[in-house]
Protein backbone atom coordinates (compact mmCIF):
# COMPACT_ATOMS: atom_id res chain seq x y z
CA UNK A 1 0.00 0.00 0.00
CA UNK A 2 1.40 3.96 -0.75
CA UNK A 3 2.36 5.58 2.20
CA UNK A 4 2.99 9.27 2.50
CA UNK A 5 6.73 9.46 4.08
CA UNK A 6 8.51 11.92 5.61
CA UNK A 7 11.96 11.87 5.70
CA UNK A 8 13.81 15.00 8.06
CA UNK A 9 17.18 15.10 7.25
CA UNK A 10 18.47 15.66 3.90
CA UNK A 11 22.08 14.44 4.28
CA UNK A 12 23.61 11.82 3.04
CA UNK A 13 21.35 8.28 4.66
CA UNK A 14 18.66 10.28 4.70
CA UNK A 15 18.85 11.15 1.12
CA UNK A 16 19.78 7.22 0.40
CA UNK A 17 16.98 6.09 2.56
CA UNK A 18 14.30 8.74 0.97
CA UNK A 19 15.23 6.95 -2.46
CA UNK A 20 14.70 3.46 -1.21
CA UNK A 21 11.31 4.95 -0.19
CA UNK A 22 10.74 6.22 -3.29
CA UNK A 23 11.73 3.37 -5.61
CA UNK A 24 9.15 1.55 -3.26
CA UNK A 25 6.60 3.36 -4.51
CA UNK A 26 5.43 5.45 -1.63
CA UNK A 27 4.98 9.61 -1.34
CA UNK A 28 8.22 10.83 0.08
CA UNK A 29 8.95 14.62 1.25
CA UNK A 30 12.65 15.24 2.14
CA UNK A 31 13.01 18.10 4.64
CA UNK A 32 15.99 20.14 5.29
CA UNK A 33 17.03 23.95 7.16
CA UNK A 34 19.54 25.11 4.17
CA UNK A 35 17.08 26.38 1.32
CA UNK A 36 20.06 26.15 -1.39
CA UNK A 37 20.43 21.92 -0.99
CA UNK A 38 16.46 22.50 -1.10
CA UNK A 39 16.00 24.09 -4.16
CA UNK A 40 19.13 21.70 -5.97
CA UNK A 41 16.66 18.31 -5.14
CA UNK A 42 13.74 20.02 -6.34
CA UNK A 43 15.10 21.54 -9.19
CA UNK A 44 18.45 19.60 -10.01
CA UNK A 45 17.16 16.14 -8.94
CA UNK A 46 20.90 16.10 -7.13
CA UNK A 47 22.45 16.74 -3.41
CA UNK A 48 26.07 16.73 -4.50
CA UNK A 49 27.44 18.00 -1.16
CA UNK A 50 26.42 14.73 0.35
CA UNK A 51 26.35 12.06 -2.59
CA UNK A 52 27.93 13.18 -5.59
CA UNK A 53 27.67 11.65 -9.38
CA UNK A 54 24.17 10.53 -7.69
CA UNK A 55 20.74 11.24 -9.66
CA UNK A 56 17.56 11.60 -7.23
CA UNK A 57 14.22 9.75 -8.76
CA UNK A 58 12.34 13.21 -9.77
CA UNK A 59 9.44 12.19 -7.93
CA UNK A 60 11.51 12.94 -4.65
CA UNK A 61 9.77 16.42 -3.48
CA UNK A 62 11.75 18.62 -0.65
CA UNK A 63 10.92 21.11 1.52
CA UNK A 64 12.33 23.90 4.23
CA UNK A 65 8.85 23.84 5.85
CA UNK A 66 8.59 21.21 8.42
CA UNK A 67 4.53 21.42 9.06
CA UNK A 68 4.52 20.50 5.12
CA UNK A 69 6.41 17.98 5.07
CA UNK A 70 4.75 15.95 7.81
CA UNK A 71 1.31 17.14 7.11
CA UNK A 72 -1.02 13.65 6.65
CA UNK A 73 2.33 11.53 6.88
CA UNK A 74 1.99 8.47 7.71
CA UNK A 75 5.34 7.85 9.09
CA UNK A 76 7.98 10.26 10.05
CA UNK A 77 11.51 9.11 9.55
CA UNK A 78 14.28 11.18 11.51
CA UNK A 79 17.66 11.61 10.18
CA UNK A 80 19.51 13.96 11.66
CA UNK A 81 22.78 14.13 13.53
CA UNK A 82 22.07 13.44 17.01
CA UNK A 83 23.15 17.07 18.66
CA UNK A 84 20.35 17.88 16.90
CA UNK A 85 17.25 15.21 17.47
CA UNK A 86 16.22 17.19 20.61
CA UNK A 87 15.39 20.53 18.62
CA UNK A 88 14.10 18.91 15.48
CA UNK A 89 11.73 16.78 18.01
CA UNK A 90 10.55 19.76 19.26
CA UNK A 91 10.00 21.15 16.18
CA UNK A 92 7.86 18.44 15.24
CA UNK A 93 6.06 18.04 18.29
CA UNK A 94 4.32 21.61 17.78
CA UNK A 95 3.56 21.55 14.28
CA UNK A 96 2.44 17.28 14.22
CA UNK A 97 -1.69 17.37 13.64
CA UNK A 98 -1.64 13.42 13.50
CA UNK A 99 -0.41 10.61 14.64
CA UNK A 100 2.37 8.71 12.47
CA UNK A 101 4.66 6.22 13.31
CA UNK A 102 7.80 7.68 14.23
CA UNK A 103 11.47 5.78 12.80
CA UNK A 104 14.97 7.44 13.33
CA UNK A 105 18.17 6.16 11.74
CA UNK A 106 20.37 8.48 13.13
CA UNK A 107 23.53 6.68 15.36
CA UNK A 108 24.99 8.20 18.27
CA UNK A 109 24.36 9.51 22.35
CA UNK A 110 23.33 12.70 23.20
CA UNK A 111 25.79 14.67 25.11
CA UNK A 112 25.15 15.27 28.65
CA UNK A 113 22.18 13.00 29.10
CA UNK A 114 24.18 9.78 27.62
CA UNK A 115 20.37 9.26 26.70
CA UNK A 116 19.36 7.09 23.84
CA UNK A 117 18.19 8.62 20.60
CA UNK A 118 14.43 6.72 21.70
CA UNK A 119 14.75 7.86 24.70
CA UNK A 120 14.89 11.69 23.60
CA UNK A 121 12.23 10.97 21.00
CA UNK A 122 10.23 9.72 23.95
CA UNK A 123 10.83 12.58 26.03
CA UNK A 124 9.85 15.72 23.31
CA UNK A 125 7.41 13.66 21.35
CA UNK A 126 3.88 13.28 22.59
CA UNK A 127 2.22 10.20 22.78
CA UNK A 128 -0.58 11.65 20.84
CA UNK A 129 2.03 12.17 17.91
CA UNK A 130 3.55 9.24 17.07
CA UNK A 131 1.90 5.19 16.70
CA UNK A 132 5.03 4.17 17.61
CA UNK A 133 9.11 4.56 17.49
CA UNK A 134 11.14 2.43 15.46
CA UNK A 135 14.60 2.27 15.14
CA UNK A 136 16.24 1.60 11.60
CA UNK A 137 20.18 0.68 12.01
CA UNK A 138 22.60 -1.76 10.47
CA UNK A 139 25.87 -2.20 8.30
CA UNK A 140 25.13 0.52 5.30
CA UNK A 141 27.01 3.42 3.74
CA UNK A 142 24.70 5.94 1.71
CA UNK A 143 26.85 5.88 -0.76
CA UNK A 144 26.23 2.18 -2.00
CA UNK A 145 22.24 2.22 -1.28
CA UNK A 146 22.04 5.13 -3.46
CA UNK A 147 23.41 2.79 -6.14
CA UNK A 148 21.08 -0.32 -5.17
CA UNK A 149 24.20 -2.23 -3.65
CA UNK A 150 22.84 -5.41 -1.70
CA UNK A 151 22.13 -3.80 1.84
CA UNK A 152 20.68 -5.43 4.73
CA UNK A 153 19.33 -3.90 8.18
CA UNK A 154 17.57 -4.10 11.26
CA UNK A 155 14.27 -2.76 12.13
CA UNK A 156 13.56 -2.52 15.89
CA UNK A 157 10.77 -1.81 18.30
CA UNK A 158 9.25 -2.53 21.18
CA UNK A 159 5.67 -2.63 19.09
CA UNK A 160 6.77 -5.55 16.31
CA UNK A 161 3.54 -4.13 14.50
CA UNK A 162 5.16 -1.33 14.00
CA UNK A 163 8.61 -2.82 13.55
CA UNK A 164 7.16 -5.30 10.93
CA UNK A 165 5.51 -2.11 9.08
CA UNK A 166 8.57 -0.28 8.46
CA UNK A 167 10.08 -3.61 7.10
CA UNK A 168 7.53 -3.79 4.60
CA UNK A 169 7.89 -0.24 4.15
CA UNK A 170 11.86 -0.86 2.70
CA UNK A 171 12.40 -3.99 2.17
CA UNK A 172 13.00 -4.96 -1.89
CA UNK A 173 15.37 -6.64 -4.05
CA UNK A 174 18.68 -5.14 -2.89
CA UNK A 175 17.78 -3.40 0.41
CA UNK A 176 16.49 -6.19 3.18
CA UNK A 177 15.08 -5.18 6.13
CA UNK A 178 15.13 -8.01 9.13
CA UNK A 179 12.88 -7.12 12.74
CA UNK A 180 14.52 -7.51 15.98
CA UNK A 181 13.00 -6.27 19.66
CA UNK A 182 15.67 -5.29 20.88
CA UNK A 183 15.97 -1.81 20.80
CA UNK A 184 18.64 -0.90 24.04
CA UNK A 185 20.94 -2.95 21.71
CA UNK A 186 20.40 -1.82 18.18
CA UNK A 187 20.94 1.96 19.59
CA UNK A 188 23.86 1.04 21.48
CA UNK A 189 25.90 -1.38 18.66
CA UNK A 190 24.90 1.57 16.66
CA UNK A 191 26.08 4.59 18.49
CA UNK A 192 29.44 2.74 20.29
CA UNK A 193 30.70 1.28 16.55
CA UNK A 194 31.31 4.60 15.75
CA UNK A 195 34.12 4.64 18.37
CA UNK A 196 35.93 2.16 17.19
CA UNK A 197 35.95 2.93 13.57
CA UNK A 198 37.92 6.30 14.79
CA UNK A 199 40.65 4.03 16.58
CA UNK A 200 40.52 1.44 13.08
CA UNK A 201 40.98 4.28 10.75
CA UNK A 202 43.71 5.86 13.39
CA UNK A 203 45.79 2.28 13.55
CA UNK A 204 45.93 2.98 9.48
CA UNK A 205 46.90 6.13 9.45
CA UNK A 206 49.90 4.59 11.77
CA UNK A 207 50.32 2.02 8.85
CA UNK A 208 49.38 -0.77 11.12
CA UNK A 209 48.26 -4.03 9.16
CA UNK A 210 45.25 -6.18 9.20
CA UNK A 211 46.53 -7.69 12.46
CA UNK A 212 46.00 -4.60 14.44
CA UNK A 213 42.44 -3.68 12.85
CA UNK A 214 41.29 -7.33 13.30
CA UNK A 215 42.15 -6.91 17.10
CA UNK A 216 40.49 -3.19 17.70
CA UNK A 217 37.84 -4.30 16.10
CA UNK A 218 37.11 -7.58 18.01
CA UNK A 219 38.11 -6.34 21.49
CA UNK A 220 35.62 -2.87 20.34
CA UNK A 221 33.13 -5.70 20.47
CA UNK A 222 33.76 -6.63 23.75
CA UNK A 223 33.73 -3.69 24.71
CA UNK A 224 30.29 -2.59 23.16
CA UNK A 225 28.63 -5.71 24.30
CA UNK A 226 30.11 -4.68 28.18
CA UNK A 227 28.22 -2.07 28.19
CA UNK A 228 25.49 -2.33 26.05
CA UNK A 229 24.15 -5.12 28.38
CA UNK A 230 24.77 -3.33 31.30
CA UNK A 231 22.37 -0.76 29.78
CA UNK A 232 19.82 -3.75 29.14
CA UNK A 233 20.70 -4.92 26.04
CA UNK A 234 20.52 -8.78 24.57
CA UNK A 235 24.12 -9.74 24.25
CA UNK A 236 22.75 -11.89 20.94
CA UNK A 237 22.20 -8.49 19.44
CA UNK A 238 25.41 -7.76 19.34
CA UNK A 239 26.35 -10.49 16.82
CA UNK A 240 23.55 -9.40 14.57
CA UNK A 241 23.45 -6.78 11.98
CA UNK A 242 23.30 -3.44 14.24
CA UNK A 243 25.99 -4.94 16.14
CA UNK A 244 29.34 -6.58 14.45
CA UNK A 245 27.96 -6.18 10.92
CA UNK A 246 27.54 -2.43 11.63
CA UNK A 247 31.13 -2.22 12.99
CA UNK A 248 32.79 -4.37 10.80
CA UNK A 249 31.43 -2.05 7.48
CA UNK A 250 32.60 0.96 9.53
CA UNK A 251 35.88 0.45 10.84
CA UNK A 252 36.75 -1.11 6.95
CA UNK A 253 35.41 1.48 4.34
CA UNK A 254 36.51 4.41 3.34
CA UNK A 255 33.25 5.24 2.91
CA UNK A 256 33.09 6.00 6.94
CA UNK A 257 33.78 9.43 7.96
CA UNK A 258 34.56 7.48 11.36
CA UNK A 259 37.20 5.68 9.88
CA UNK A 260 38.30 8.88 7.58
CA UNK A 261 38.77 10.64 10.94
CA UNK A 262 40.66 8.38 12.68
CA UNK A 263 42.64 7.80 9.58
CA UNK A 264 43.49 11.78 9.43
CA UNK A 265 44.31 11.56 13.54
CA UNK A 266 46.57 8.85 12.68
CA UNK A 267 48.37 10.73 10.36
CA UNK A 268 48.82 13.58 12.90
CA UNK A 269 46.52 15.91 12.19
CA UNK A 270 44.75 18.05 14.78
CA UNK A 271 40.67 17.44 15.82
CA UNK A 272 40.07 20.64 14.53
CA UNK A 273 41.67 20.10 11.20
CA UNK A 274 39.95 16.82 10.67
CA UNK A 275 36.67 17.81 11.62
CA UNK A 276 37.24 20.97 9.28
CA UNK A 277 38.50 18.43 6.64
CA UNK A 278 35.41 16.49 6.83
CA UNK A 279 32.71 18.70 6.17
CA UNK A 280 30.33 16.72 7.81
CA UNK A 281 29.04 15.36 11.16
CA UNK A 282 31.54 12.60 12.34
CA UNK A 283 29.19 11.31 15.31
CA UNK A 284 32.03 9.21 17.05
CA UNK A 285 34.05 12.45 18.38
CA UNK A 286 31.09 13.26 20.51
CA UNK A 287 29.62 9.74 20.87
CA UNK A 288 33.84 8.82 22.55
CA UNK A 289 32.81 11.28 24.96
CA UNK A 290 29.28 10.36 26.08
CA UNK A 291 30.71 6.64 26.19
CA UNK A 292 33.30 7.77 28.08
CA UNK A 293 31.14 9.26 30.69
CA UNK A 294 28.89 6.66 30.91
CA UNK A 295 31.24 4.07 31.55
CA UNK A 296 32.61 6.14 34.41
CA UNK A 297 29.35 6.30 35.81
CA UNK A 298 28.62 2.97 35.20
CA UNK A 299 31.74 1.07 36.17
CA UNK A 300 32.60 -0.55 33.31
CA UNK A 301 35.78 -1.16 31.40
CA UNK A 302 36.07 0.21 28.24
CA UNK A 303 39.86 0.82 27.62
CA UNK A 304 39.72 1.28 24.07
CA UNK A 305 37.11 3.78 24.35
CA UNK A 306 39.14 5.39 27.16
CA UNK A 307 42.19 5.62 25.03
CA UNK A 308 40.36 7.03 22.01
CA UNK A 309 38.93 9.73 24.11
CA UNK A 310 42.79 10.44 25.64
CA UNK A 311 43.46 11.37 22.33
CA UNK A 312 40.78 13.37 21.67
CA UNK A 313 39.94 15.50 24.16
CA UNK A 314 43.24 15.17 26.50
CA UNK A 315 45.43 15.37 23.25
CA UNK A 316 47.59 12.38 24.01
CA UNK A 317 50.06 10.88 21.40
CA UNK A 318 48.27 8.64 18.90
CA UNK A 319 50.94 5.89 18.77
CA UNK A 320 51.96 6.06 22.08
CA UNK A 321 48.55 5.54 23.23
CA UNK A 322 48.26 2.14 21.16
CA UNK A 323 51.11 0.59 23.00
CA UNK A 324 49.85 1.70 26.27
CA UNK A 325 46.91 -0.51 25.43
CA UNK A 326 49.10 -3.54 24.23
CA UNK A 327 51.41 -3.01 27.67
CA UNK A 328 47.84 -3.47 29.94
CA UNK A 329 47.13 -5.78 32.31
CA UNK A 330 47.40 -8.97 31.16
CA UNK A 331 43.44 -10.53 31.28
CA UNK A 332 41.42 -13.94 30.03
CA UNK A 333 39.90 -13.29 26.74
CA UNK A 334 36.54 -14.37 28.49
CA UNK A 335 36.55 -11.89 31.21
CA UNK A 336 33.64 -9.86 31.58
C-alpha cells in the first residue's frame, strides 16, 4: 500500500533512505534547514554536497517547511545528527496534527544526558504524535544504497507491528530489512561502533596491518557488548546486523567518515583540522565522549574507548597511546 513518508534530514542516509522509499513506490517529502540543498533536489534532482555523481528519482519532493512535510504523513523518519534530534523533536512536536509512526536512523548519544536517541524521542514527542518509534540501524554506507548495492538492516521496536511495518515499508530486491526487539541494543551497537571505527581508521593512518584492525575491532566488540548489556541490552544483538555487521562495514570502508577521521588523527593531524576536513558530522568524536562518561558512571571497562577519548579531548600521542593498550594488564579473553 502507498504511504505518504517523511523523511527529516536531507544528508547523506537520509537522502539514500528517501530513495529506497521512493523506488518503493510510496509519497516521500525530504526536509531540510539550508534552502540552497532545497531548491538543488527540487530543481536539479541532485544533493552533490552529500552524494555526488548521484541522480535523485524526480518524484523525490523537498521542503524547508517542516509542518509540510509531515502534514497527513503516515510515518515520520528522523535523520539527523544526534546534537540535533532534541530541537528537530521539538520542532515536530508543535507543528504534528496526527499521529504517524515515528522511525529514526540516526547513530549516536546525546551529550550530557548519555540518553538514547528513543529515549529523547520519547521525552519531546507526545504520545498523541507518534503510533510508535522504530529504530532503523545496520551495516550501510549511503553511498552504495544510493546505487542499489545489496544492503541489509535491522528494524527494531518494542511494538513488532510497528517494527514489521517499516520492514515492509523498505524492504526490496537489494535493500532487506530483518525485525529484531531489541531496541537498548540496536541503539547502542549503533552509536558505540562509531568509536571504534575512529581508533581502526587511526591504527591505518599509523600504517598498522590487518593484524592490528582485526584486534580493535574484536576487542571494540567486547567492549560494546560490556556495556550495552549493562544498559539492558541482549548480548545476541550484538552479533547481529546493528551490532558486528555495523562495525565491521565501519571500521573497513573508506566510505566512513569514522574511519576517515581516525585515519586523518593517525596521520597527525589536529581534531580541529579533521573535523574541518570532513565537512560533515563525524558522530564518534562526541559519541567517545558520552561513552566515556557513561562508563565512568557505570563502572565498566572500556579501555579502548578510554584511550580514544585520551586522544581526543586530553590530546595524548596517537601511537603512544596504542602501545599503552598492548602493555595493559594482562586478562582472560573471556573476562567480563
Amino acid at each position: 500500500m502507498k504511504q505518504k513518508i517523511a523523511v527529516l534530514g536531507a544528508g547523506s542516509w537520509g537522502t539514500a533512505l528517501a530513495m529506497v522509499l521512493v523506488e518503493n513506490g510510496h509519497d516521500v517529502t525530504i526536509w531540510g534547514n539550508k534552502e540552497t540543498q532545497i531548491n538543488e533536489i527540487n530543481e536539479k534532482h541532485t544533493n552533490t554536497h552529500y552524494l555526488k555523481e548521484i541522480t535523485l528519482p524526480t518524484e523525490l519532493v523537498a521542503t524547508i517547511n517542516l509542518e509540510e512535510a509531515i502534514k497527513d504523513a503516515d510515518a515520520v523518519l528522523f535523520v539527523v545528527p544526534t546534537k540535533a534530534m532534541r530541537d528537530v523533536s521539538k520542532q515536530f512536536n508543535e507543528v504534528c496534527q496526527n499521529k504517524p509512526i515515528v522511525i529514526h536512523a540516526s547513530k549516536g548519544l546525546e551529550q550530557d544526558t548519555h540518553k538514547r536517541i528513543t529515549e529523547v524521542l520519547e521525552e519531546e514527542i507526545s504520545p498523541s504524535h507518534r503510533e510508535a518509534i522504530v529504530v532503523l540501524s545496520g551495516p550501510s554506507h549511503a553511498e552504495e544504497v544510493a546505487v542499489k548495492d545489496v544492503t541489509t538492516i535491522t528494524a527494531a521496536s518494542s511494538s513488532m507491528e510497528a517494527a514489521e511495518y517499516v520492514q515492509k515499508l523498505f524492504s526490496n530486491d537489494y535493500f532487506r530489512v530483518y525485525t529484531n526487539s531489541d531496541v537498548i541494543g540496536v541503539e547502542m551497537g549503533a552509536a558505540l561502533k562509531n568509536i571504534i571505527a575512529l581508533g581502526s581508521g587511526a591504527l591505518k593512518g599509523l600504517d598498522y596491518g590487518d593484524n592490528a584492525r582485526a584486534a580493535i575491532m574484536t576487542r571494540g566488540l567486547a567492549e560494546i557488548s560490556r556495556l550495552g548489556v549493562a544498559m539492558g541490552a541482549n548480548p545476541l544483538t550484538f552479533i547481529g546486523l546493528s551490532g558486528v555487521g555495523d562495525l565491521a562495514v565501519t571500521c573497513a570502508s573508506e566510505h566512513s567518515r569514522n574511519f576517515r577521521a581516525g585515519y586523518l588523527l593517525g596521520k597527525g593531524n589536529s581534531l580541529d583540522d579533521v573535523l574541518d576536513n570532513m565537512g560533515m558530522i563525524v558522530e564518534g568524536v562526541y559519541t567517545t565522549k558520552a561513552a566515556y562518561e557513561l562508563a565512568q558512571e557505570r563502572q565498566i571497562e572500556m579501555p579502548i574507548t578510554e584511550a580514544i577519548y585520551d586522544v581526543i579531548y586530553n590530546h595524548k600521542d596517537v601511537s603512544s597511546t596504542v602501545k599503552n593498550i598492548m602493555l595493559r594488564e594482562h586478562k582472560s579473553e573471556q573476562e567480563l
